[in-house]
N, C-alpha and C. Protein backbone atom coordinates (compact mmCIF):
# COMPACT_ATOMS: atom_id res chain seq x y z
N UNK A 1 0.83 -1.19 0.00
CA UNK A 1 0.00 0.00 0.00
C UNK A 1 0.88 1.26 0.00
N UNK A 2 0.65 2.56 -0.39
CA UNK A 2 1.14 3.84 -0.66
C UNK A 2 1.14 3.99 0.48
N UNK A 3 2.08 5.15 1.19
CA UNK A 3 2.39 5.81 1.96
C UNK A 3 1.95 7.06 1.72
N UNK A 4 1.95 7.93 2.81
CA UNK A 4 1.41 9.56 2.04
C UNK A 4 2.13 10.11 3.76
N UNK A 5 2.31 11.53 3.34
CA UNK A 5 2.80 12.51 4.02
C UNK A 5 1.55 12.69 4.51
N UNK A 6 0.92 13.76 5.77
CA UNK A 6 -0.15 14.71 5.67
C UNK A 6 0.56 15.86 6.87
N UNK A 7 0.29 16.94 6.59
CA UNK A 7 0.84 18.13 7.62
C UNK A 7 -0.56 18.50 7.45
N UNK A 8 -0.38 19.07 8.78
CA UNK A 8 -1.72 19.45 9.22
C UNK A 8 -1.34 20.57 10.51
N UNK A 9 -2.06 21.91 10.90
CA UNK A 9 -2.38 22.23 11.67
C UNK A 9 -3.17 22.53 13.36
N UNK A 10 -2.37 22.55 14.43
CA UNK A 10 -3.87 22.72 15.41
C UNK A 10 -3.15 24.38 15.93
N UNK A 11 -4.29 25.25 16.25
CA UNK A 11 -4.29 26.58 16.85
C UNK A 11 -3.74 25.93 18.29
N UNK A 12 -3.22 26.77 18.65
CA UNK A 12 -2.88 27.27 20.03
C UNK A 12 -4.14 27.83 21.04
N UNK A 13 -4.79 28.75 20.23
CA UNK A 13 -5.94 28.81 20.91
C UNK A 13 -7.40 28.86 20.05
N UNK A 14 -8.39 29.00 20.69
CA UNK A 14 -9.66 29.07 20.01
C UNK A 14 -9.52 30.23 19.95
N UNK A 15 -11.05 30.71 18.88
CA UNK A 15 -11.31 32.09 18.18
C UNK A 15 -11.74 33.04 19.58
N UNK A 16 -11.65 32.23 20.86
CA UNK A 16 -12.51 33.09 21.88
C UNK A 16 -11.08 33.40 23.03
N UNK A 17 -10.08 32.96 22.49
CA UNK A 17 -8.52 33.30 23.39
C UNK A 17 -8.21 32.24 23.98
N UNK A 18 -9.10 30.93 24.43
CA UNK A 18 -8.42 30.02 25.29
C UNK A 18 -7.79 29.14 24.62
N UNK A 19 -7.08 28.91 25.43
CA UNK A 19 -5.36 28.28 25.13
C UNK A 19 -5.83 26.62 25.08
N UNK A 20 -5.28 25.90 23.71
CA UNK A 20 -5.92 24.70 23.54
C UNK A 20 -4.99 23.69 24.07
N UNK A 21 -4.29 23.87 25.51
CA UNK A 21 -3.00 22.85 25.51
C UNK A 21 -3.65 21.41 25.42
N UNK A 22 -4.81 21.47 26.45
CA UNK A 22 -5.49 19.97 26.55
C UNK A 22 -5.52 19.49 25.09
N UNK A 23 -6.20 20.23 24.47
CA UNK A 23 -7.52 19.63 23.48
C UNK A 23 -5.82 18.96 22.23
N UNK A 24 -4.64 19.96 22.52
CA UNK A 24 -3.41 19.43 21.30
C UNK A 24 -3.06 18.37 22.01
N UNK A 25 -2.70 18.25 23.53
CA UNK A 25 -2.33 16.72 23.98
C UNK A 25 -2.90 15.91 23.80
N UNK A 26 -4.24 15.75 23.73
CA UNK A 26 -5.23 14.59 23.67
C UNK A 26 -4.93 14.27 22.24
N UNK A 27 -5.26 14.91 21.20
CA UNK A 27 -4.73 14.68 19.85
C UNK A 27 -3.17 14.27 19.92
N UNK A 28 -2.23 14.60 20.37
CA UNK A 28 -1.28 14.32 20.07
C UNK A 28 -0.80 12.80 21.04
N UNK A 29 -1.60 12.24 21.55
CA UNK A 29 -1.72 11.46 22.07
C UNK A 29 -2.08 9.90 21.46
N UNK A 30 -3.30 10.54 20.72
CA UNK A 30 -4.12 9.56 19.88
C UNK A 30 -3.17 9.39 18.31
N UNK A 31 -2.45 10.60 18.32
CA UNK A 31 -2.14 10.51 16.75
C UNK A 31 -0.63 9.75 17.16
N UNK A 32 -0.19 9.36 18.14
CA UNK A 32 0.43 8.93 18.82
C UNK A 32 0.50 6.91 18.75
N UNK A 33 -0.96 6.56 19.46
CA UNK A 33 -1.81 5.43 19.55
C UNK A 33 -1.71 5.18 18.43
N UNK A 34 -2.20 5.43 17.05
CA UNK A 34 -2.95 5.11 16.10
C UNK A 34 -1.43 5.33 15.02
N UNK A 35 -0.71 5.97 14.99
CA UNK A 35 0.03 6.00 13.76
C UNK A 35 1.51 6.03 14.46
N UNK A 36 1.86 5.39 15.70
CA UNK A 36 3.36 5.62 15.96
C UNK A 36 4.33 6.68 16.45
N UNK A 37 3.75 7.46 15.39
CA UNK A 37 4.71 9.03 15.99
C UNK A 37 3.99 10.01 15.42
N UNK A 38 4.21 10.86 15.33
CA UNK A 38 4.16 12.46 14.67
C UNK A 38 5.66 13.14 14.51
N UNK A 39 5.38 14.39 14.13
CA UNK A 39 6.33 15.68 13.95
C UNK A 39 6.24 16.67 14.32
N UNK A 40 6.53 17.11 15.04
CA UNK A 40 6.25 18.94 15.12
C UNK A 40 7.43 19.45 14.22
N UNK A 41 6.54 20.51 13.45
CA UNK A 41 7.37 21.19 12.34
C UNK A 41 7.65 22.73 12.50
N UNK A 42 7.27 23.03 13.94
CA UNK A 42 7.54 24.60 14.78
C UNK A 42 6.11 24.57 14.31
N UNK A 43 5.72 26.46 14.62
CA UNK A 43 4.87 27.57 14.52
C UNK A 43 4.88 28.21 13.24
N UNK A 44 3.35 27.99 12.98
CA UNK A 44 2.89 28.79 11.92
C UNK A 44 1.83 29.80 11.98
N UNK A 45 1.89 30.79 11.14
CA UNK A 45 1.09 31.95 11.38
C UNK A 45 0.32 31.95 10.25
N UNK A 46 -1.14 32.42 10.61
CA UNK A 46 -2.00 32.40 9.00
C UNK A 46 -3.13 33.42 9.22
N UNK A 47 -3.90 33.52 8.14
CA UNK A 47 -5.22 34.06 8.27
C UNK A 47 -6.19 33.45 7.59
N UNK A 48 -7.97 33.35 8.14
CA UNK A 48 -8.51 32.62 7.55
C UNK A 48 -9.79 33.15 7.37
N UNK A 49 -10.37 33.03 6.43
CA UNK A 49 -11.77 34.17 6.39
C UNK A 49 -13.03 32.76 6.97
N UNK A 50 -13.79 33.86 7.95
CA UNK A 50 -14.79 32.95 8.47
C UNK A 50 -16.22 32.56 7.61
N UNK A 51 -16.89 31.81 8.08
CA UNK A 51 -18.12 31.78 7.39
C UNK A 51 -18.85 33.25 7.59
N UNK A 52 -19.02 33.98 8.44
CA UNK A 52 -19.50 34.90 8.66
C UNK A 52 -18.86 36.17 7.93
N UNK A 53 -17.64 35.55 7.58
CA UNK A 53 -16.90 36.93 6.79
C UNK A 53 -15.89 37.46 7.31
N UNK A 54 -15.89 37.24 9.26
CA UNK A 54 -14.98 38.12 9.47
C UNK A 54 -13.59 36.94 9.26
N UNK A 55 -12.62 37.51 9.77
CA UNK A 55 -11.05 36.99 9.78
C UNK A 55 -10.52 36.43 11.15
N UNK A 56 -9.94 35.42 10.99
CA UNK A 56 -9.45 34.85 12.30
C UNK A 56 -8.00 34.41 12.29
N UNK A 57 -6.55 35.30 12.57
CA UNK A 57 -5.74 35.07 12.90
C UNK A 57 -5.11 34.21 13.80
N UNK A 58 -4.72 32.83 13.27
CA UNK A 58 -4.35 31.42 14.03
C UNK A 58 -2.32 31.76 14.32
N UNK A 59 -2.17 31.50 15.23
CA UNK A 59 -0.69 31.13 15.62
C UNK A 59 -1.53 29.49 15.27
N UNK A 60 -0.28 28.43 15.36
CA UNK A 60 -0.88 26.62 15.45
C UNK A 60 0.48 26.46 15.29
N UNK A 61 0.44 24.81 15.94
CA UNK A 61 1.48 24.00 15.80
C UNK A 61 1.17 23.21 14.65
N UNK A 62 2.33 23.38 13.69
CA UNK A 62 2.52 22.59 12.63
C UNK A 62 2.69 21.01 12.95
N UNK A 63 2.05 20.25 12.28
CA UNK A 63 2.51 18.39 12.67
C UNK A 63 2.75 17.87 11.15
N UNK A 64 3.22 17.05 11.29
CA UNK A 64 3.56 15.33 10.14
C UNK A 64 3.12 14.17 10.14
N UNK A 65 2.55 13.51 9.60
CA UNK A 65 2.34 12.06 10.06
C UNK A 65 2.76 11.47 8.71
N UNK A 66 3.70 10.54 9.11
CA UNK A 66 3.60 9.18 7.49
C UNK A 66 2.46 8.16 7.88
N UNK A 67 1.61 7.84 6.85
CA UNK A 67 0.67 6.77 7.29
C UNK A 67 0.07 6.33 5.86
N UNK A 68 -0.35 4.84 6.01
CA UNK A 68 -0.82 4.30 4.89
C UNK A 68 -2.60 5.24 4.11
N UNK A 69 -1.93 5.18 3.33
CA UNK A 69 -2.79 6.32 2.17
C UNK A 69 -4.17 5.30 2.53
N UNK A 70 -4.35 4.56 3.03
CA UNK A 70 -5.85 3.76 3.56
C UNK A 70 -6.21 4.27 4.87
N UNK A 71 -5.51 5.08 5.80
CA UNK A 71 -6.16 5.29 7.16
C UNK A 71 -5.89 6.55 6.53
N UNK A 72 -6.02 7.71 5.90
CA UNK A 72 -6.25 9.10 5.95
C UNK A 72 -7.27 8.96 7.10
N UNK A 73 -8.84 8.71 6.44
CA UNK A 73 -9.95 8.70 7.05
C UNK A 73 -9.83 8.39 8.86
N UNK A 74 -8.73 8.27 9.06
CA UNK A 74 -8.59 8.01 10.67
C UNK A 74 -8.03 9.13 11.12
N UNK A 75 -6.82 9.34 10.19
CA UNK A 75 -6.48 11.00 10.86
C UNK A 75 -7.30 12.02 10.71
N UNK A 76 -8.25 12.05 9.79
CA UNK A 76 -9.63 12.85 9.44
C UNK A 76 -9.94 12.83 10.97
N UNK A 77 -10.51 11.58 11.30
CA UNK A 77 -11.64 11.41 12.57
C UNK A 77 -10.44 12.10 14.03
N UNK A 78 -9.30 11.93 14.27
CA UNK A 78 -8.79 12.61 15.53
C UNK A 78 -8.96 14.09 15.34
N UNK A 79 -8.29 14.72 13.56
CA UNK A 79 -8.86 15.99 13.59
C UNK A 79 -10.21 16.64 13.71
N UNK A 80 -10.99 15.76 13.21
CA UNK A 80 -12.67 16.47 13.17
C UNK A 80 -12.93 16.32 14.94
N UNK A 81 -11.90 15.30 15.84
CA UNK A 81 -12.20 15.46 17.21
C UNK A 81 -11.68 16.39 18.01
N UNK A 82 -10.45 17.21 17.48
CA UNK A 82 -10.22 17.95 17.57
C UNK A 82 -10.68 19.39 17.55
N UNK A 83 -11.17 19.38 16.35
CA UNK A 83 -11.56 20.72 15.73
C UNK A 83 -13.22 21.24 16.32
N UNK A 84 -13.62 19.90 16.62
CA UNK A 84 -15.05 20.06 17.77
C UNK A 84 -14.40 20.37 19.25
N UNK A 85 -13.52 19.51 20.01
CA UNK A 85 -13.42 20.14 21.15
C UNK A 85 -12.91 21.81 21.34
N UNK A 86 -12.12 21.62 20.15
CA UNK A 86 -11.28 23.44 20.52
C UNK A 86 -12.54 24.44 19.67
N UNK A 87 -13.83 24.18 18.93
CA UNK A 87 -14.68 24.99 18.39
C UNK A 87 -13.91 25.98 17.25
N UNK A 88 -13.42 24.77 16.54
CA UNK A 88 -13.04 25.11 15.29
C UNK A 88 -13.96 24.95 13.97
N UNK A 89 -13.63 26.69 13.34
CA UNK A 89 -14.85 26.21 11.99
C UNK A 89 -13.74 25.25 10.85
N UNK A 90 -12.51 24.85 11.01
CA UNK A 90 -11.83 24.16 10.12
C UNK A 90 -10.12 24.00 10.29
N UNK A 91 -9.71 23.04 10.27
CA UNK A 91 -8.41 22.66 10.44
C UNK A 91 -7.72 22.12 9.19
N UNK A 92 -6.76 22.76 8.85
CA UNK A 92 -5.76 22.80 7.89
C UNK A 92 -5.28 21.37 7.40
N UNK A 93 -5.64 20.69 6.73
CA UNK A 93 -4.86 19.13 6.32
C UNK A 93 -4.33 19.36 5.03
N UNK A 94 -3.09 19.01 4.83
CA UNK A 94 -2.71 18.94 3.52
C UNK A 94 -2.08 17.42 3.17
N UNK A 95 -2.16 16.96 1.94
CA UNK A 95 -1.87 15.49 1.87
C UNK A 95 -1.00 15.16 0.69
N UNK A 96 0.44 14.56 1.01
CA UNK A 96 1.15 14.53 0.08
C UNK A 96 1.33 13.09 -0.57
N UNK A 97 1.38 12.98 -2.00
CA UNK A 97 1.20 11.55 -2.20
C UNK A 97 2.52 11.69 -3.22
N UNK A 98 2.94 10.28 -3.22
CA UNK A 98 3.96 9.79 -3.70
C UNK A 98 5.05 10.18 -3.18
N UNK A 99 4.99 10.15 -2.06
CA UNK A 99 6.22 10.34 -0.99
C UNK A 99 6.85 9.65 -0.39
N UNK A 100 8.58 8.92 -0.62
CA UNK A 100 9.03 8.06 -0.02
C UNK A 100 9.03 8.26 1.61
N UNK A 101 9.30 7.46 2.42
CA UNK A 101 9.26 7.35 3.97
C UNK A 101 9.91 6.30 4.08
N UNK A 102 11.16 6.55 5.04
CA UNK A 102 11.89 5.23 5.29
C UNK A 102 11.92 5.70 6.82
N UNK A 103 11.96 4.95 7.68
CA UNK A 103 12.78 4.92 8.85
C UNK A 103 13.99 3.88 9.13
N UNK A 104 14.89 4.51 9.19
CA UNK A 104 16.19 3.34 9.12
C UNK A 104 16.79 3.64 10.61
């Protein structure tokens, strides 16, 4: 089976100021359980236009995961558990395919 990259985002805090340390450990916990390891790739800064229109300036910790291009749909489900506990309208996934991964 293919391998695939995915980087993905979590905020630091929600759109209302509180600080998401729980809600990134618990994820980083599970993404932990379920796929071996992760990455932290530092701090990223962005902007994102809301459904409502206005703008919501995210600080987030950048992550990595290598995982078989058949469980995306699993890292989907820790983020969509994510993105409900911290009251997120959307979390950043990007998915890279045809990407070697070795661990030696």
């Amino acid at each position: 089976m293919a391998r695939v990259k995915a980087v993905f985002y979590l905020p630091l805090r929600d759109n209302a100021g509180r600080i998401l340390d729980k809600e990134t450990n618990e994820a980083e916990m599970e993404l932990f359980v379920r796929f071996v390891g992760w990455t932290f790739l530092g701090y990223v800064k962005g902007i994102y236009r809301m459904a409502d229109g206005s703008q919501a300036l995210d600080e987030s910790k950048a992550y990595s995961v290598s995982l078989d291009e058949s469980r995306i749909d699993e890292l989907e489900q820790v983020l969509r558990t994510f993105k409900i506990q911290a009251s997120q309208e959307t979390i950043y996934l990007e998915i890279q395919r045809n990407v070697e991964v070795r661990f030696i």
